[in-house]
C-alpha atoms as a PDB file:
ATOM      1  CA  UNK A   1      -1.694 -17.015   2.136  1.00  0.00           C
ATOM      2  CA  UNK A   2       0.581 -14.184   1.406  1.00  0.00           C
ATOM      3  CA  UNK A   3       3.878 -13.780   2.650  1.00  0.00           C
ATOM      4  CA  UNK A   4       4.859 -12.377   5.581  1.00  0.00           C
ATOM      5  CA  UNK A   5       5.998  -9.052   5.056  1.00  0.00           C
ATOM      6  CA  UNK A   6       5.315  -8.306   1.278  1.00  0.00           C
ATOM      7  CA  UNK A   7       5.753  -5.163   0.166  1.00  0.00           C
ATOM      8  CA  UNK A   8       3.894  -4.432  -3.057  1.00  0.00           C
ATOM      9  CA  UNK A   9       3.287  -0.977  -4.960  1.00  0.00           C
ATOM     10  CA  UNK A  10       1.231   1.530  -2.881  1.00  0.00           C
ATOM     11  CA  UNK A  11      -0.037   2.470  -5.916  1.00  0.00           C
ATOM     12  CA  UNK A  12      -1.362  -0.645  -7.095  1.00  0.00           C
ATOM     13  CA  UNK A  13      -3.975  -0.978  -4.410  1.00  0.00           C
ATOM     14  CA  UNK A  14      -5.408   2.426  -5.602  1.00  0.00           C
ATOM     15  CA  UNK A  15      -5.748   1.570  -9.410  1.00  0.00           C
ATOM     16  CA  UNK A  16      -7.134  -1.667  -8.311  1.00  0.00           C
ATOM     17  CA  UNK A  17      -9.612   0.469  -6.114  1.00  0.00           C
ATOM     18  CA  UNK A  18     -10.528   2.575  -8.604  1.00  0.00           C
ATOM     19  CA  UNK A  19     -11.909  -0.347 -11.010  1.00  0.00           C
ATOM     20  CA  UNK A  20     -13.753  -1.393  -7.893  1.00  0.00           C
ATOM     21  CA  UNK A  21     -15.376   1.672  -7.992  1.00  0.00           C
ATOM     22  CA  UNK A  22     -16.286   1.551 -11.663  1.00  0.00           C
ATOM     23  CA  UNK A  23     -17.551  -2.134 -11.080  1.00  0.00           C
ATOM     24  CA  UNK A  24     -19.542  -1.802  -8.035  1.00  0.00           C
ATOM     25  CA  UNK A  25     -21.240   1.497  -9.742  1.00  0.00           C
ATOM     26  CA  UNK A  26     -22.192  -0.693 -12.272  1.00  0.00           C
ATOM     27  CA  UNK A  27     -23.663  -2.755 -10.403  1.00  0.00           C
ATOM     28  CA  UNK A  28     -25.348  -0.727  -8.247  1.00  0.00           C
ATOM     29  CA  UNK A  29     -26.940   0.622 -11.188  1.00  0.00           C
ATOM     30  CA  UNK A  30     -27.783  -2.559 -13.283  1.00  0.00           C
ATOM     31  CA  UNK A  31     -28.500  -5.004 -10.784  1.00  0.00           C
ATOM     32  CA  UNK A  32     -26.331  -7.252 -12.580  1.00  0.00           C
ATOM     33  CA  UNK A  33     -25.629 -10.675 -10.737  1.00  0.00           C
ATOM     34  CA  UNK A  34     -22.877 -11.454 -12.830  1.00  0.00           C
ATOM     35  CA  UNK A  35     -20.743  -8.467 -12.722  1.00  0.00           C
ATOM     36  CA  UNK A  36     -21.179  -8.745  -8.295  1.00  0.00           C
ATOM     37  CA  UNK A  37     -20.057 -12.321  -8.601  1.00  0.00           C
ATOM     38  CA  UNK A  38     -16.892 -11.364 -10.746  1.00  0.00           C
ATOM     39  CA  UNK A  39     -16.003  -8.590  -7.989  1.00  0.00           C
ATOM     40  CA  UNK A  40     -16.808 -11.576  -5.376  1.00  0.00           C
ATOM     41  CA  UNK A  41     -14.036 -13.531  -7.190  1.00  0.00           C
ATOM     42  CA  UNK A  42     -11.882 -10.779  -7.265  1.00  0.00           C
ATOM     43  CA  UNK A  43     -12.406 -10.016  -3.660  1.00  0.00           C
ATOM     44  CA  UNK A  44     -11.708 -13.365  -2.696  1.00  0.00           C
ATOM     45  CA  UNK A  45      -8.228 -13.576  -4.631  1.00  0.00           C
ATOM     46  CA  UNK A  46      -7.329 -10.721  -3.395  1.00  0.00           C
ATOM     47  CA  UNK A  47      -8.247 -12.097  -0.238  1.00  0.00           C
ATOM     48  CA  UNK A  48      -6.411 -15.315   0.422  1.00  0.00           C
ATOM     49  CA  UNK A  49      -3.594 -14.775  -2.242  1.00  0.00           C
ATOM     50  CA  UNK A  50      -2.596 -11.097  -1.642  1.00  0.00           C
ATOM     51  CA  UNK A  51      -3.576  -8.000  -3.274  1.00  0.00           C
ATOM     52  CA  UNK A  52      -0.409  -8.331  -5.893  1.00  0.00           C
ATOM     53  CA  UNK A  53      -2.306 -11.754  -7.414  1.00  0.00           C
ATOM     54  CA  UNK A  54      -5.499 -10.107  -8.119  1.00  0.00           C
ATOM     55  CA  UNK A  55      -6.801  -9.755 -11.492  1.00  0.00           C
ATOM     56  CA  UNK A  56      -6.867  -5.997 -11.215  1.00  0.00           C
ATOM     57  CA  UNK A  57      -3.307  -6.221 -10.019  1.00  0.00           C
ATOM     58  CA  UNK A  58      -2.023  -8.282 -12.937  1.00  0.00           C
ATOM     59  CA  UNK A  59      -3.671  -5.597 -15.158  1.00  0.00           C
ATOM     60  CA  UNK A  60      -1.800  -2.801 -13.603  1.00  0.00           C
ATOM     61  CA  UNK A  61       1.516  -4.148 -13.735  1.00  0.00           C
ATOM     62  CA  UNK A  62       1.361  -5.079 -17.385  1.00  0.00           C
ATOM     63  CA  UNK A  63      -0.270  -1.899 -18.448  1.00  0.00           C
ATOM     64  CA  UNK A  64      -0.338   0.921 -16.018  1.00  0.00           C
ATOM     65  CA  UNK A  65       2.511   0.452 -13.532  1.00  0.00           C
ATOM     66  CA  UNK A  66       5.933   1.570 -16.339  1.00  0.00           C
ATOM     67  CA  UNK A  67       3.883   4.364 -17.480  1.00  0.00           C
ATOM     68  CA  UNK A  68       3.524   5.934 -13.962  1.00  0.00           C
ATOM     69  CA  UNK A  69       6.444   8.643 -13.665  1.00  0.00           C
ATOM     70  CA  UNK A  70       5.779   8.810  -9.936  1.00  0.00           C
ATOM     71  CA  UNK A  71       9.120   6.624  -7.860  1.00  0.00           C
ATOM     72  CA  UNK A  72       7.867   3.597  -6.662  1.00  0.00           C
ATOM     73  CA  UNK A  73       6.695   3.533  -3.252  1.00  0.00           C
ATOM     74  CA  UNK A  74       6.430   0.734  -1.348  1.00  0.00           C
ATOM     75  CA  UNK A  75       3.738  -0.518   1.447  1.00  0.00           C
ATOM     76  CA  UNK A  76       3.164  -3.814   3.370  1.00  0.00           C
ATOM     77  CA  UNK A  77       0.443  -5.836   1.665  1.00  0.00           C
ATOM     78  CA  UNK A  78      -1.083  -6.687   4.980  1.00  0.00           C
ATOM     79  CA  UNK A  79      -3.687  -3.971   5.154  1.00  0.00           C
ATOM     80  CA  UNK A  80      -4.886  -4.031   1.385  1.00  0.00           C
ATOM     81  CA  UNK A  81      -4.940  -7.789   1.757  1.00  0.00           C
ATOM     82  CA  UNK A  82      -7.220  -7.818   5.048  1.00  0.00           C
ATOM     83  CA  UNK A  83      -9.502  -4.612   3.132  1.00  0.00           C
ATOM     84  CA  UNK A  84      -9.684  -7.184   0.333  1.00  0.00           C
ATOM     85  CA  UNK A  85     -11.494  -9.291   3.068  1.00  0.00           C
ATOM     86  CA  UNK A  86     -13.750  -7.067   4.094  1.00  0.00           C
ATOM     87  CA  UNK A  87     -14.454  -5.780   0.694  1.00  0.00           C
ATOM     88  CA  UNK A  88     -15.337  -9.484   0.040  1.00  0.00           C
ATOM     89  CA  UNK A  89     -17.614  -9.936   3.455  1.00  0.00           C
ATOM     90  CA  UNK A  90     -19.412  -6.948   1.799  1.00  0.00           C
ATOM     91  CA  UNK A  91     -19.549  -7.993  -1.672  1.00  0.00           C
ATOM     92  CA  UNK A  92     -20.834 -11.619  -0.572  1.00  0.00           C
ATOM     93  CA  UNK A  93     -23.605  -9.847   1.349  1.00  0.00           C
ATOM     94  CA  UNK A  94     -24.849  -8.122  -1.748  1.00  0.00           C
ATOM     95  CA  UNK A  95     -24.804 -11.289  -3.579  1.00  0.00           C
ATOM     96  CA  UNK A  96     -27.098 -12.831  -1.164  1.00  0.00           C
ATOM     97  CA  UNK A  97     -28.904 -10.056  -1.356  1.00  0.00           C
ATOM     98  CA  UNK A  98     -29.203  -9.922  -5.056  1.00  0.00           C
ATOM     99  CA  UNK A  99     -30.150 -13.579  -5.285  1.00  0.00           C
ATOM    100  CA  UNK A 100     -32.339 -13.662  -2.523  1.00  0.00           C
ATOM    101  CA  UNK A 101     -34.391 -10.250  -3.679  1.00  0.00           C
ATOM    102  CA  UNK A 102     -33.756  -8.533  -0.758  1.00  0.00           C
ATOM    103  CA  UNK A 103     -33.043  -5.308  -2.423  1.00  0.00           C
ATOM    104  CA  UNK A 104     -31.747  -2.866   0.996  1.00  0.00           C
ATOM    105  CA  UNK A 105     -29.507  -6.038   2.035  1.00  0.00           C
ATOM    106  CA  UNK A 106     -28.126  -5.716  -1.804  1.00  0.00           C
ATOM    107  CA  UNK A 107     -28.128  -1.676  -1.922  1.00  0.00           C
ATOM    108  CA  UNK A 108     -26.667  -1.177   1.739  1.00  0.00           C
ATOM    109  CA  UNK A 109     -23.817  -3.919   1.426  1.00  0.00           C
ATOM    110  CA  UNK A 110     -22.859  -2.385  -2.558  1.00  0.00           C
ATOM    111  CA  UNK A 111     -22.942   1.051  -1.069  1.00  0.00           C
ATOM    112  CA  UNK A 112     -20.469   0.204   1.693  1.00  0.00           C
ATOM    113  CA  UNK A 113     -18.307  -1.679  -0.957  1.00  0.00           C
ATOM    114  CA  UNK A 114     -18.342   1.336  -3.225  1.00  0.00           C
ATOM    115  CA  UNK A 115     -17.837   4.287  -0.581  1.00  0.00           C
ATOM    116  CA  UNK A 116     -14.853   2.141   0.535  1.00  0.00           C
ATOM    117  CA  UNK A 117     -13.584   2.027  -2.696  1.00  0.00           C
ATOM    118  CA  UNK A 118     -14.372   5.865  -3.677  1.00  0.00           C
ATOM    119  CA  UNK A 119     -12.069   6.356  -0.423  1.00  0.00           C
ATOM    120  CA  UNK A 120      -9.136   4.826  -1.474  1.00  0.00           C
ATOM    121  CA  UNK A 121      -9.525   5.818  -5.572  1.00  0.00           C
ATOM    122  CA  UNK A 122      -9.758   9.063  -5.371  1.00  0.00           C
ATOM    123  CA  UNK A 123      -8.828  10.108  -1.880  1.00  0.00           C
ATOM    124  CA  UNK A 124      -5.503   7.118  -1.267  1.00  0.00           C
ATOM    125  CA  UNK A 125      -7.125   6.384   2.038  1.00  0.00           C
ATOM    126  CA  UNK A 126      -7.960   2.600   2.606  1.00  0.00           C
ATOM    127  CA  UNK A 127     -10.616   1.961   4.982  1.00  0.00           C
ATOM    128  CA  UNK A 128     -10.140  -1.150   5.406  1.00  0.00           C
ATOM    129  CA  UNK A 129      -5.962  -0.495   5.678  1.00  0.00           C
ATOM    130  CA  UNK A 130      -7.380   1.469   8.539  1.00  0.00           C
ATOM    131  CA  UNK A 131      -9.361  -0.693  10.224  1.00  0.00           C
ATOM    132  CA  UNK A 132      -6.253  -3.166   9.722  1.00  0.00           C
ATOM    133  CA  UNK A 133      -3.994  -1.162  11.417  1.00  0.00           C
ATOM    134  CA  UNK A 134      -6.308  -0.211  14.239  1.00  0.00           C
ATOM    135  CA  UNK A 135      -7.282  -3.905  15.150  1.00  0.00           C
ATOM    136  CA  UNK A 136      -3.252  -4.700  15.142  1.00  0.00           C
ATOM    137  CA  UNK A 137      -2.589  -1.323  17.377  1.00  0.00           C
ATOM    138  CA  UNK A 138      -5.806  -2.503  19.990  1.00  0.00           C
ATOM    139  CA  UNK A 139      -4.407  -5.924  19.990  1.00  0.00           C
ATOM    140  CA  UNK A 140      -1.593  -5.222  21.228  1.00  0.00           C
END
C-alpha cells in the first residue's frame, strides 16, 4: 500500500482522469471487453499501489508533467488513491456486466465511472476525493 502521507502532483490525478474519460467513452461506445479490462487493471494499480504508480501516472511524468508551466502543487494521495477504488468497484461491475450480457448493469456502472471522471477532467473536482474526505470527517 502507499505510504502514509504521500504527496503527489495535484495535477497528475486530473491528466490521469482525463484519459479515463477518453477510455471509458470508448467503451461505452464500443462495447469493447478488452479496453474495460485494461481500465480494470489500471484501476486496480492505482488502487493498492497509489495513484503516482499507475500507468497513466508514469505517462504524465515522462511526457506531460515538465511541459506544464503551472508551479507544482502538491496534494495527499489518500483521496485519489481511495477514488481509484471506487473507480475500480465501478469498473469491475461493468465488466461483469459486459461478460455476463447484462447490458444496464454494464451501461449504469460505465456511466458512473465516466461522469466521475468528466468531474475531475474537466471540472478538478474528485468525487471520489470527496467522498474520501467526507467518510474521514464522519468518522471522526
Amino acid at each position: 500500500m502507499s505510504q502514509t502521507n504521500l504527496l503527489i502532483d495535484a495535477r497528475g490525478p486530473r491528466f490521469g482522469a482525463l484519459i479515463t474519460t477518453i477510455v471509458l467513452a470508448t467503451v461505452l461506445i464500443t462495447e469493447s471487453i478488452w479496453l474495460l479490462a485494461f481500465q480494470v487493471i489500471v484501476f486496480f494499480i492505482g488502487a493498492v499501489l497509489g495513484p503516482a504508480k499507475s500507468p497513466y501516472a508514469i505517462v504524465y511524468k515522462r511526457f506531460v508533467q515538465s511541459r506544464l508551466k503551472s508551479p507544482l502543487v502538491t496534494e495527499d494521495a489518500k483521496p485519489p488513491q481511495f477514488a481509484q477504488s471506487v473507480g475500480l468497484f465501478f469498473a469491475i461491475f461493468a465488466l461483469v456486466g459486459i461478460y455476463f450480457e447484462i447490458n444496464l448493469l454494464f451501461l449504469i456502472a460505465v456511466a458512473f465511472a465516466l461522469f466521475a471522471a468528466i468531474l475531475n477532467a474537466f471540472f478538478n473536482f474528485c468525487l471520489g476525493c470527496q467522498i474520501y474526505l467526507f467518510l474521514i470527517k464522519t468518522s471522526k
